[in-house]
Protein backbone atom coordinates (compact mmCIF):
# COMPACT_ATOMS: atom_id res chain seq x y z
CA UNK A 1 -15.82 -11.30 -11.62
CA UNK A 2 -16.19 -8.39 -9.39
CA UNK A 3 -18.05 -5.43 -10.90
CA UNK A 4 -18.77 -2.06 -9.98
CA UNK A 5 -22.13 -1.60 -12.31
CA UNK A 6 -24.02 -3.22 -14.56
CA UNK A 7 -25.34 -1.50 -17.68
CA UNK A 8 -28.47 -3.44 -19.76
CA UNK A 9 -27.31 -6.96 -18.29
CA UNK A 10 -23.99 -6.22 -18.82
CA UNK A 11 -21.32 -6.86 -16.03
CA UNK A 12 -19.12 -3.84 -15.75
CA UNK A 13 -15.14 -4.86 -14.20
CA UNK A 14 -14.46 -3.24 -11.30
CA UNK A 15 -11.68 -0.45 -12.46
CA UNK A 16 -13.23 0.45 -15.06
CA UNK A 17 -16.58 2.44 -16.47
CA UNK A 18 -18.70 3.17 -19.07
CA UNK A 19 -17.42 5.41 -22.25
CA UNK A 20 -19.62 5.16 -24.91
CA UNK A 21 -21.18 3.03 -27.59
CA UNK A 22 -19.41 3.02 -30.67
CA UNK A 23 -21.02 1.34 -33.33
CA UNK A 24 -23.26 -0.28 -31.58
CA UNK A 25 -20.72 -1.48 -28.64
CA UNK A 26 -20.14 -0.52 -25.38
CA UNK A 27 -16.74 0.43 -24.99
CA UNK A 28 -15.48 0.96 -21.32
CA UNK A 29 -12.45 3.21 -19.59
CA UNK A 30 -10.28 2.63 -16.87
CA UNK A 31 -11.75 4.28 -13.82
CA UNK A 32 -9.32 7.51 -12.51
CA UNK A 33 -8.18 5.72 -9.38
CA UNK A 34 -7.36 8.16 -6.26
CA UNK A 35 -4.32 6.87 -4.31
CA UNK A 36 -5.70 6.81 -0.43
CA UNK A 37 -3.20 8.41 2.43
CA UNK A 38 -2.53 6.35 5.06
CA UNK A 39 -5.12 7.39 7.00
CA UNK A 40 -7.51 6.14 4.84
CA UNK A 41 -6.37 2.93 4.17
CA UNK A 42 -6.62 2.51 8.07
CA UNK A 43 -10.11 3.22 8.29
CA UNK A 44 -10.86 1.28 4.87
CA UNK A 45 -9.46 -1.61 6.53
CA UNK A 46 -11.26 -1.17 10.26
CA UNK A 47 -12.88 -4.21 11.48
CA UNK A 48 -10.71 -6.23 9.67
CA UNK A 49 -7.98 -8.95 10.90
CA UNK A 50 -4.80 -7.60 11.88
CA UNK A 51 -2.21 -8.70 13.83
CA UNK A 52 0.36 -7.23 16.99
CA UNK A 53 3.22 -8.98 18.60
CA UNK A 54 3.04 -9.37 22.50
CA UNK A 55 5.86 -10.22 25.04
CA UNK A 56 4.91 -13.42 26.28
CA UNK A 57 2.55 -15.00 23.33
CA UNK A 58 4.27 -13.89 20.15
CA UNK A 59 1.96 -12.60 17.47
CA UNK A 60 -1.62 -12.40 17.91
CA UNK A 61 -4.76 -11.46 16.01
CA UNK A 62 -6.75 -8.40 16.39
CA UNK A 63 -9.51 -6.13 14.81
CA UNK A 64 -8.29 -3.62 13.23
CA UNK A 65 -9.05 -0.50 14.80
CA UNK A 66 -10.24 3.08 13.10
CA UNK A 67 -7.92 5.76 12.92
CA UNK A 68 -7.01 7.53 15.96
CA UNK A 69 -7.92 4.39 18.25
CA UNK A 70 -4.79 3.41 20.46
CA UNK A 71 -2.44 0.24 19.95
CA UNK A 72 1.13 0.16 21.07
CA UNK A 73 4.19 -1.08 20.24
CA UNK A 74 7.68 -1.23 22.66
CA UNK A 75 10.72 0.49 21.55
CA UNK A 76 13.72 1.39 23.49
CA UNK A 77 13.93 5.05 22.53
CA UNK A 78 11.52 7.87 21.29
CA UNK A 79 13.27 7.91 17.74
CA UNK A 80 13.19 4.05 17.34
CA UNK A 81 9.30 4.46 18.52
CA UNK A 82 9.05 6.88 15.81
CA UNK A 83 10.69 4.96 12.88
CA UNK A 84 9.02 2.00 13.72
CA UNK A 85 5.66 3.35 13.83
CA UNK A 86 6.74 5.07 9.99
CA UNK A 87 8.16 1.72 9.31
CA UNK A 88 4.46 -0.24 10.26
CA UNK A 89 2.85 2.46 7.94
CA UNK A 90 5.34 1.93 4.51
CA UNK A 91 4.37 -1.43 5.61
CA UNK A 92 0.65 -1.07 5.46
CA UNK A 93 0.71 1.36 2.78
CA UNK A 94 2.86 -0.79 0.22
CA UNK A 95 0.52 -4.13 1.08
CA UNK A 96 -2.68 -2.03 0.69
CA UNK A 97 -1.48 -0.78 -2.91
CA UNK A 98 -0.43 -3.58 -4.13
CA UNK A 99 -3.50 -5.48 -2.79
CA UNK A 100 -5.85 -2.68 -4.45
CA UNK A 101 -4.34 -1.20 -7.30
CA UNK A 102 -1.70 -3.66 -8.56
CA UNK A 103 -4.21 -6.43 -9.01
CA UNK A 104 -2.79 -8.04 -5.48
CA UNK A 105 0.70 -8.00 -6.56
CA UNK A 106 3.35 -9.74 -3.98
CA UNK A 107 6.87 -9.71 -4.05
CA UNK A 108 8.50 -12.88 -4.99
CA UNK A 109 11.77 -13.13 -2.95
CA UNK A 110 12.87 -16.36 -5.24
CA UNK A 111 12.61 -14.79 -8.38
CA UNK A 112 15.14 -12.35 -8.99
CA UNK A 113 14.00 -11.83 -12.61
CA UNK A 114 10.64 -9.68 -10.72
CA UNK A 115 11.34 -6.04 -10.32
CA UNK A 116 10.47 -4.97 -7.03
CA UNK A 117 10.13 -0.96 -6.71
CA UNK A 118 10.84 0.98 -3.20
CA UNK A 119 11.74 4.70 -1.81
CA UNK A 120 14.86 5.34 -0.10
CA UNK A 121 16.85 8.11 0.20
CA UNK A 122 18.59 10.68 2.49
CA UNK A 123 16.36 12.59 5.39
CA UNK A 124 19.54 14.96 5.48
CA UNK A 125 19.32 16.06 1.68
CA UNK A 126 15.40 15.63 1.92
CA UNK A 127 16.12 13.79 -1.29
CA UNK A 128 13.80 10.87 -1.80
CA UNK A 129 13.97 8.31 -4.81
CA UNK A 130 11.87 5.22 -6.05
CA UNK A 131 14.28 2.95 -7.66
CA UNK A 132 13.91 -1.00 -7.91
CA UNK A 133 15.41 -4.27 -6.89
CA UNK A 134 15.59 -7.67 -8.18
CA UNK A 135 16.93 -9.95 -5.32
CA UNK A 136 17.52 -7.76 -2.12
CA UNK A 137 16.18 -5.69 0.04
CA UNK A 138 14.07 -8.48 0.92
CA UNK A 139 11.66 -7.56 4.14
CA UNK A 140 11.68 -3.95 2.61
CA UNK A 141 8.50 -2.66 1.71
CA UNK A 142 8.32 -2.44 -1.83
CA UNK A 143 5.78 -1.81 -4.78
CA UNK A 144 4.68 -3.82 -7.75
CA UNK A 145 5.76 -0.63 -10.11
CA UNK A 146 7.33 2.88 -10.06
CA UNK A 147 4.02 4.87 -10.46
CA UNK A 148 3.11 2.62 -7.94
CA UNK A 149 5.47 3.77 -5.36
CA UNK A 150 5.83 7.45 -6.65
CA UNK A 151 2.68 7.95 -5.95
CA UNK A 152 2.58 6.30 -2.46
CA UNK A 153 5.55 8.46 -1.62
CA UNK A 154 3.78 11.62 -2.99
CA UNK A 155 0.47 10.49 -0.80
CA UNK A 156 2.49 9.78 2.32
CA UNK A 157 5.80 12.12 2.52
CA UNK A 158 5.96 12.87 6.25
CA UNK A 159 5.62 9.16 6.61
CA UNK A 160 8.37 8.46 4.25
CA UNK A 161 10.17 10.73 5.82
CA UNK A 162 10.18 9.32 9.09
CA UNK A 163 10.81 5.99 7.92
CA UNK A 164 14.08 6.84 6.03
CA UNK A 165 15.40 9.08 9.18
C-alpha cells in the first residue's frame, strides 16, 4: 500500500490524511487534491519514458524532457502543427489524470457498458462541453468521470481550445 504518512505505526493511504480521533480511533479525510496544468504534469513526469515517432524507424523511446526543452513533430501546415501539438497535450493530460486521480483508470474500448467522459465542442461559439460515450470515439482522449474532465478542461482551456479548432 502506498502511503503518504504514518501516524503511531499506523500506515496512512496515499489520498488521504489525518482528521481526528473519535473515540479513541483515528479517523482519516480525503486529501484536497489540486488538478496540475499541463505544464506541470510535464515536468512531474521529466526523466521518465516517453515515446516520439520518427520517419524511417517508427516509434521510439525517449526521456521525457522538462518543460520548455525542444522535441518536434512534422505537420504539413502551421494550423495542423498547432492542433496536433493541443491534440499530444489532451493526450497527456487525460492519461496523467486518470493515472493519478482516477486510481489508473483506462478506457475499455470492448465494453460499451463503461462510460467514457470527453470535451468537445465548437471553437466558433467558444462553447465547450464534457459529455460521455459508451462505444465510440475510440482514440479520443477521454476521462474516467465528468469532474474528471471538467476540471481538466477548466485547468487547460487554451489547450482545449486549440485542440477542438
Amino acid at each position: 500500500m502506498e502511503t503518504n504518512q504514518e501516524i503511531n505505526g499506523i500506515e496512512i493511504p496515499k489520498g488521504y490524511e489525518f482528521d481526528r480521533i473519535e473515540n479513541g480511533a483515528i479517523k482519516l479525510k480525503k486529501c484536497a487534491v489540486r488538478m496540475l496544468t499541463h505544464k506541470e504534469i510535464i515536468n512531474a513526469e521529466a526523466g521518465k519514458e516517453g515515446f516520439y515517432t520518427h520517419s524511417r524507424n517508427g516509434v521510439r523511446s525517449y526521456k521525457l524532457v522538462e518543460y520548455g526543452s525542444d522535441y518536434m513533430a512534422d505537420c504539413v501546415s502551421q494550423k495542423d502543427a498547432e492542433r496536433a501539438q493541443a491534440f499530444i497535450a489532451v493526450m497527456r493530460i487525460a492519461a496523467y489524470y486518470n493515472k493519478n486521480y482516477a486510481d489508473g483508470w483506462e478506457a475499455d474500448w470492448n465494453d460499451p457498458n463503461q462510460a467514457k467522459y470527453n470535451v468537445y465542442g465548437s471553437m466558433k461559439n467558444k462553447l465547450y462541453v464534457v459529455g460521455y460515450t459508451r462505444d465510440y470515439f475510440a482514440g479520443n482522449p477521454v476521462f474516467a468521470t465528468k469532474e474528471l474532465a471538467q476540471m481538466a478542461l477548466d485547468n487547460n482551456k487554451q489547450i482545449f481550445a486549440a485542440y477542438l479548432q
